[in-house]
Protein backbone atom coordinates (compact mmCIF):
# COMPACT_ATOMS: atom_id res chain seq x y z
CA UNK A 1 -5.99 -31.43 68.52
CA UNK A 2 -2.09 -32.60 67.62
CA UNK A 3 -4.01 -35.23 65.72
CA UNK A 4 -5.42 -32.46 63.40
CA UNK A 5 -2.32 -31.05 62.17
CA UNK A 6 -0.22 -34.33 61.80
CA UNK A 7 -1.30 -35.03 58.51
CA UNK A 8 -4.25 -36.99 57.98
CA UNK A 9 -6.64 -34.41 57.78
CA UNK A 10 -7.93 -32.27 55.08
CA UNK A 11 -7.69 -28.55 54.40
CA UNK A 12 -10.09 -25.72 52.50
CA UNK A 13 -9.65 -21.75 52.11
CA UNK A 14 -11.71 -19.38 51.14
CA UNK A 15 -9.40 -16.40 51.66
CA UNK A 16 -9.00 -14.67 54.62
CA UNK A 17 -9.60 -17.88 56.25
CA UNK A 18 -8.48 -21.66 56.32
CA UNK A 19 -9.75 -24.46 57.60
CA UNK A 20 -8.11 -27.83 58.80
CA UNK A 21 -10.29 -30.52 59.56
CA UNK A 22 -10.83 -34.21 60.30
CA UNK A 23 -13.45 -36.18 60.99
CA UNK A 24 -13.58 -38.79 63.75
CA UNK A 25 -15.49 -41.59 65.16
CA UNK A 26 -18.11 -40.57 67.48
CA UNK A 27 -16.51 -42.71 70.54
CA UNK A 28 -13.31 -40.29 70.42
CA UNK A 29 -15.37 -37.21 69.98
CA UNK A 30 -19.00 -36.25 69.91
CA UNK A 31 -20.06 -33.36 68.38
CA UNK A 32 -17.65 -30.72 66.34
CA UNK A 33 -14.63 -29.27 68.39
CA UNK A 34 -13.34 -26.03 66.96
CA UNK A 35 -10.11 -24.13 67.09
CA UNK A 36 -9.67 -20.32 66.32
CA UNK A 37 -6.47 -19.87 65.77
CA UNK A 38 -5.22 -16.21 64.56
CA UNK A 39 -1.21 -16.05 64.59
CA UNK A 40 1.02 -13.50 66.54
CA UNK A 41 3.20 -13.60 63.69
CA UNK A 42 0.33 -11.26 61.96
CA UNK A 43 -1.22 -9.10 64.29
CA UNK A 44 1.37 -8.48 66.75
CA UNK A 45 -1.31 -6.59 69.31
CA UNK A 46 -3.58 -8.62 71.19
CA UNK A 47 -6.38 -5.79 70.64
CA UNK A 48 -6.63 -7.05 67.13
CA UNK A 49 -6.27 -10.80 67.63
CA UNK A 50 -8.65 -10.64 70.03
CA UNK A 51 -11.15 -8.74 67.70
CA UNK A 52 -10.81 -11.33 64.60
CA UNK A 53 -11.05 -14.07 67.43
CA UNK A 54 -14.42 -12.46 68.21
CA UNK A 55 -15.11 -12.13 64.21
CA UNK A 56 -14.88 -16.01 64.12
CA UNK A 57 -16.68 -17.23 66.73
CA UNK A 58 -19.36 -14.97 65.86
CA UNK A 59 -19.36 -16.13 62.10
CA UNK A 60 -19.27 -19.64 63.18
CA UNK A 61 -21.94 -19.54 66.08
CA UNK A 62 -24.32 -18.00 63.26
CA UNK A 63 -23.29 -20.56 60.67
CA UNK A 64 -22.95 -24.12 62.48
CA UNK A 65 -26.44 -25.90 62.47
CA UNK A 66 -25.48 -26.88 59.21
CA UNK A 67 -22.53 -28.91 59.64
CA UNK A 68 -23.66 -29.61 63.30
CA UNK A 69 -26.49 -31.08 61.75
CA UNK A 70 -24.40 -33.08 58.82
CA UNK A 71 -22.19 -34.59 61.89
CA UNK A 72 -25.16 -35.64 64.35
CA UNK A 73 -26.76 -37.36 60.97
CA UNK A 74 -23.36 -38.93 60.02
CA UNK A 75 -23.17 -40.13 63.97
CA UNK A 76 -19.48 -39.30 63.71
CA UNK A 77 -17.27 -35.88 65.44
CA UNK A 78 -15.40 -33.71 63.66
CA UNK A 79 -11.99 -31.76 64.47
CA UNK A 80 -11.95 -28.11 63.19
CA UNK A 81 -9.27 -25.13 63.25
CA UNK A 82 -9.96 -21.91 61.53
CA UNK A 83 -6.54 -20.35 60.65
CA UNK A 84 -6.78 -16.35 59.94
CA UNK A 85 -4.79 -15.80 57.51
CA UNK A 86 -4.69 -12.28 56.07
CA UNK A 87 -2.68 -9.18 57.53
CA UNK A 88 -5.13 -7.07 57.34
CA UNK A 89 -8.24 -7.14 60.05
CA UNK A 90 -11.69 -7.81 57.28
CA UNK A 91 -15.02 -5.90 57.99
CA UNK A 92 -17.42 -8.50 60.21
CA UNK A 93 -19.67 -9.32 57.08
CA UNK A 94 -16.49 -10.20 55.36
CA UNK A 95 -15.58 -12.28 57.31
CA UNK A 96 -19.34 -14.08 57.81
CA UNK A 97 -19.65 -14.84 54.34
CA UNK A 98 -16.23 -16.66 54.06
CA UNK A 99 -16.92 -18.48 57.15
CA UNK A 100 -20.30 -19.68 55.32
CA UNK A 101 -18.31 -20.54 52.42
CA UNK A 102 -15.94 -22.62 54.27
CA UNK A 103 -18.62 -24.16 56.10
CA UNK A 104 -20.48 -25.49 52.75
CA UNK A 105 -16.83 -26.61 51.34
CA UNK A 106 -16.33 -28.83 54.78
CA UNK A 107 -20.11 -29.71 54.31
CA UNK A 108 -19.63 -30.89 50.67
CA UNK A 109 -15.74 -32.24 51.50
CA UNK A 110 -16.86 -34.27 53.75
């Protein structure tokens, strides 16, 4: 994962979220590995970290086969971190229909 944020890899928003990514060969890593990453610095209780933590996975587990998919076609493995980056906790569909906007920029990025 330091490889991700060291500068060769690409980045798309779609506000409250952003996503860092980089694609790899499929010898270093099979598959997509994902990082959920929501910062102390903005939600200084774990309660709500915790619950936008949940928010993402459960936006990306429903939303996945897609770029999955794309990957396993591509035979190559791709990095991923999902940054929160709002303030302000977003209602759960929110938050599901940025993460399937993200996913179709990273789709059509890549």
């Amino acid at each position: 994962m330091d490889r991700l944020f060291q500068g060769d890899s690409h980045s798309v928003s779609a506000y409250p979220l952003r996503a860092v990514f980089l694609p790899v060969d499929a010898d270093e890593q099979k598959g997509v590995s994902v990082l959920m990453s929501v910062p102390k610095k903005r939600f200084h209780d774990a309660v709500d970290r915790n619950r936008v933590k949940r928010q993402l996975r459960e936006a990306y587990r429903k939303h996945k086969h897609a770029l999955v998919s794309q990957m396993a076609t591509r035979e190559q493995g791709l990095l991923v971190a999902f940054i929160y980056v709002s303030s302000q906790i977003e209602s759960t569909a929110s938050v599901e229909k940025r993460m399937t906007r993200l996913l179709e920029k990273i789709g059509e990025t890549l």
